[in-house]
Protein backbone atom coordinates (compact mmCIF):
# COMPACT_ATOMS: atom_id res chain seq x y z
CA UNK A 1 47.77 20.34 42.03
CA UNK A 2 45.71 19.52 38.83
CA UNK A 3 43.34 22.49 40.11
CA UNK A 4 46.35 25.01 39.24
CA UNK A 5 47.42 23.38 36.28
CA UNK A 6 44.24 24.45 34.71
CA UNK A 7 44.08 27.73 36.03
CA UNK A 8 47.96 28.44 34.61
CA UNK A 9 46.47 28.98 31.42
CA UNK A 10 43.44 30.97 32.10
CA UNK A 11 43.95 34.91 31.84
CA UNK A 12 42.55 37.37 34.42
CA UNK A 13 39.82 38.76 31.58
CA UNK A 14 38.62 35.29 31.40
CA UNK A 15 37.90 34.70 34.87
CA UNK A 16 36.45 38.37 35.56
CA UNK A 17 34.03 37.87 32.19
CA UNK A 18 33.21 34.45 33.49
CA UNK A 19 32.54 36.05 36.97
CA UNK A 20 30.44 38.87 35.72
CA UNK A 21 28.29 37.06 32.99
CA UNK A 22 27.46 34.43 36.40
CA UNK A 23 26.06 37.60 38.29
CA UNK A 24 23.99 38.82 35.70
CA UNK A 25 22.74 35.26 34.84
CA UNK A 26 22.01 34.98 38.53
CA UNK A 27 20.48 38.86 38.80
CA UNK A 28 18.01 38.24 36.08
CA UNK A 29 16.44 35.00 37.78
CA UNK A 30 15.81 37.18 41.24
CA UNK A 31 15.14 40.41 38.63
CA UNK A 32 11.93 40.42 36.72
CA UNK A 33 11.64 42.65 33.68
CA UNK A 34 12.48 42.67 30.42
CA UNK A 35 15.72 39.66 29.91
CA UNK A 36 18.69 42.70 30.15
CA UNK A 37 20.44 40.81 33.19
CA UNK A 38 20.48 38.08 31.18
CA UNK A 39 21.15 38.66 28.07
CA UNK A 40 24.87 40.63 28.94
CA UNK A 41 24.69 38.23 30.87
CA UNK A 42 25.03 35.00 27.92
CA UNK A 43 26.85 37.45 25.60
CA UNK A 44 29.62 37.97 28.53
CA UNK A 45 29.72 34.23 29.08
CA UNK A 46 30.21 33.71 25.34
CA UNK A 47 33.17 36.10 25.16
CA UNK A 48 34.70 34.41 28.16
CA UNK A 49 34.28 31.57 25.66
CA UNK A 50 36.35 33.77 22.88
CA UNK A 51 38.98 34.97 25.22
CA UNK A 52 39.59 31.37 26.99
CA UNK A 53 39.75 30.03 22.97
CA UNK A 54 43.37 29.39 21.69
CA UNK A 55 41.38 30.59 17.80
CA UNK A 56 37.83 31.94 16.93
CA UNK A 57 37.69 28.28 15.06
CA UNK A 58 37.65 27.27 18.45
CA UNK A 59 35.48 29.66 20.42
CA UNK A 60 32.64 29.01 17.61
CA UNK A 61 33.04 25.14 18.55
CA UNK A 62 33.02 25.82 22.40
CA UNK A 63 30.02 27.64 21.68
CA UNK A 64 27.80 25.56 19.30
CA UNK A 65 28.74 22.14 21.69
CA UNK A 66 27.33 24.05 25.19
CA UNK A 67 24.82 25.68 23.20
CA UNK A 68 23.62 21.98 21.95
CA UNK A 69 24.20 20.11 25.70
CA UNK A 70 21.99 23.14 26.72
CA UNK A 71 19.17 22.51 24.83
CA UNK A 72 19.29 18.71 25.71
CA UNK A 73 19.63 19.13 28.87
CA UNK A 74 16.49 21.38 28.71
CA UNK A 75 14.26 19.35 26.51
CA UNK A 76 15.36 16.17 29.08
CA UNK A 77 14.03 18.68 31.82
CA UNK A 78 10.88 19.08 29.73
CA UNK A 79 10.21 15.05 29.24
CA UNK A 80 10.79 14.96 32.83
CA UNK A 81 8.51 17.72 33.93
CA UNK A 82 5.83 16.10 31.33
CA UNK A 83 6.35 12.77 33.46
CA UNK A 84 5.54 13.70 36.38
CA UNK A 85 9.57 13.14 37.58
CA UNK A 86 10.36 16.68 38.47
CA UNK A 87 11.28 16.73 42.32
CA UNK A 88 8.92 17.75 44.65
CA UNK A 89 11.28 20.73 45.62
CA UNK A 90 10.78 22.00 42.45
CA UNK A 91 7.44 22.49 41.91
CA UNK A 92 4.68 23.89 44.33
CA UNK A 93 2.07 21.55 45.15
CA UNK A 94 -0.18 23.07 47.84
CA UNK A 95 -3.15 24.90 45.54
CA UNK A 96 -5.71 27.88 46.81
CA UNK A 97 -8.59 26.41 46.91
CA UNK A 98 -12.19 27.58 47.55
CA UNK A 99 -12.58 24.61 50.36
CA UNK A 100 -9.90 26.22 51.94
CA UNK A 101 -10.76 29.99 52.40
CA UNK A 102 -8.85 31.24 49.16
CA UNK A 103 -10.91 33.22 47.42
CA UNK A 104 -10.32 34.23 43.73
CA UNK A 105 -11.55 36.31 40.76
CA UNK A 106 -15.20 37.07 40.58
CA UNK A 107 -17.50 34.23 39.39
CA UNK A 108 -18.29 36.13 35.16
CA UNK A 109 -19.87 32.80 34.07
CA UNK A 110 -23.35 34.65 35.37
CA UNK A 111 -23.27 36.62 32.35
CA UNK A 112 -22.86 33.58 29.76
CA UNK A 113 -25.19 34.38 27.39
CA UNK A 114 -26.24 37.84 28.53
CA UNK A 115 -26.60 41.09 26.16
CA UNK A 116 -25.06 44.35 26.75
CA UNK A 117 -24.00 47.31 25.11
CA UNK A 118 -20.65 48.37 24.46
CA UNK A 119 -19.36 51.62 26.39
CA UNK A 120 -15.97 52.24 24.52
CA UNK A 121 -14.77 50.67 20.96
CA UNK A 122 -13.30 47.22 21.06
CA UNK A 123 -10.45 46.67 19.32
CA UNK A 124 -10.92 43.67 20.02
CA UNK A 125 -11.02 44.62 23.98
CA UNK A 126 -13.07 47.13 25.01
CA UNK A 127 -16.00 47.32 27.92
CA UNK A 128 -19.45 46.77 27.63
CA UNK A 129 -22.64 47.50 30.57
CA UNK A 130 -24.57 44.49 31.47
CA UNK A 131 -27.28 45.95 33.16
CA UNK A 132 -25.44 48.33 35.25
CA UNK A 133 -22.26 46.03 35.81
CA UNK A 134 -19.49 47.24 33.74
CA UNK A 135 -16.74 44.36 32.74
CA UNK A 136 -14.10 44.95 30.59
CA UNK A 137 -14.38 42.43 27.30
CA UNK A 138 -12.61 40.82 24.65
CA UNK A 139 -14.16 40.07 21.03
CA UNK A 140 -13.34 37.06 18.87
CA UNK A 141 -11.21 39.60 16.45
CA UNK A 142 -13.38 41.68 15.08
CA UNK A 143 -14.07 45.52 15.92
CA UNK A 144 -17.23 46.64 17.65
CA UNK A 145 -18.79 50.44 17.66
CA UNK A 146 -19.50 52.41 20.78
CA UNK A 147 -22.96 51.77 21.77
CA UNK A 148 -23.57 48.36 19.47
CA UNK A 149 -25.32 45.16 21.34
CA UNK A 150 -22.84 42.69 22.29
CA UNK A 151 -23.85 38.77 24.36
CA UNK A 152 -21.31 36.88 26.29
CA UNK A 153 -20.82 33.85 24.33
CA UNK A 154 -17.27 32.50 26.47
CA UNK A 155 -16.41 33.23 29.69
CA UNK A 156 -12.48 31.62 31.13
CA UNK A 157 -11.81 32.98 34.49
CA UNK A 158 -11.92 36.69 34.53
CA UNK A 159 -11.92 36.75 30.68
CA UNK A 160 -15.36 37.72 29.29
CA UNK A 161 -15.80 37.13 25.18
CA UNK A 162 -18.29 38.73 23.62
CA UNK A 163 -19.73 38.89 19.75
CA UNK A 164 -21.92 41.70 18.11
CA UNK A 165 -26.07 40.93 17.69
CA UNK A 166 -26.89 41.90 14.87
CA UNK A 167 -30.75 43.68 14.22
């Protein structure tokens, strides 16, 4: 009976904002793009917050308190997850490896300390030919001409850095 006491003073907008700002929270986890699900979906749950509130006084309260048991709840998720204590459900531990038959991105560390020359303007990406092999490039920041000399100097995965020679 407790149950129904509660809900005696809960109005019909509440429970529909409350119920709509859940779906949208929920869409935008399934939904990739741009945080729109979301977003209506934390403003609708704050204005169930306002319309459940007896004053605003009281809605800003509401707010600021689950706001702040939010965040420590996350940054205790964070200490966890840097521990190592995150269950096992949680996080994916079988990897793609090589040993295994996965194969990845193409192996750029061949070109480490290659020259080339540059086939559009980087700003600061760009592409650059490397003896017939075109790869698309990044610079450390600074612009590079069409047609200028450029030499691997880093190479991360598929990400090839390059830097002008000079003379």
């Amino acid at each position: 009976m407790a149950f129904m006491d509660l809900l005696i003073g809960v109005s019909w907008i509440s429970v529909v904002l409350f119920v709509v700002g859940m779906i949208l929270v929920i869409a935008e986890m399934f939904q990739p793009g741009f945080g729109l699900f979301g977003t209506f979906g934390v403003l609708t749950l704050i204005g169930c917050i306002f319309v459940t509130a007896n004053t605003v006084a009281e809605g800003v309260i509401l707010t600021i308190a689950i706001t702040i048991i939010l965040l420590i709840l996350f940054f205790v998720f964070l200490i966890l997850l840097s521990r190592g204590k995150i269950p096992g459900k949680l996080i994916l531990e079988q990897a793609e490896k090589k040993e295994d038959g996965y194969v990845g991105t193409a192996d750029y560390s061949i070109f480490l300390g290659k020259t080339g020359l540059v086939t559009t303007l980087c700003r600061p990406v760009g592409s650059a030919d490397f003896n017939g092999k075109r790869l698309e490039v990044v610079t450390t920041g600074e612009y590079i001409e069409q047609g200028a000399s450029v030499e691997v100097i880093e190479v991360e995965g598929n990400r090839v850095v390059v830097r002008e020679v000079k003379g």
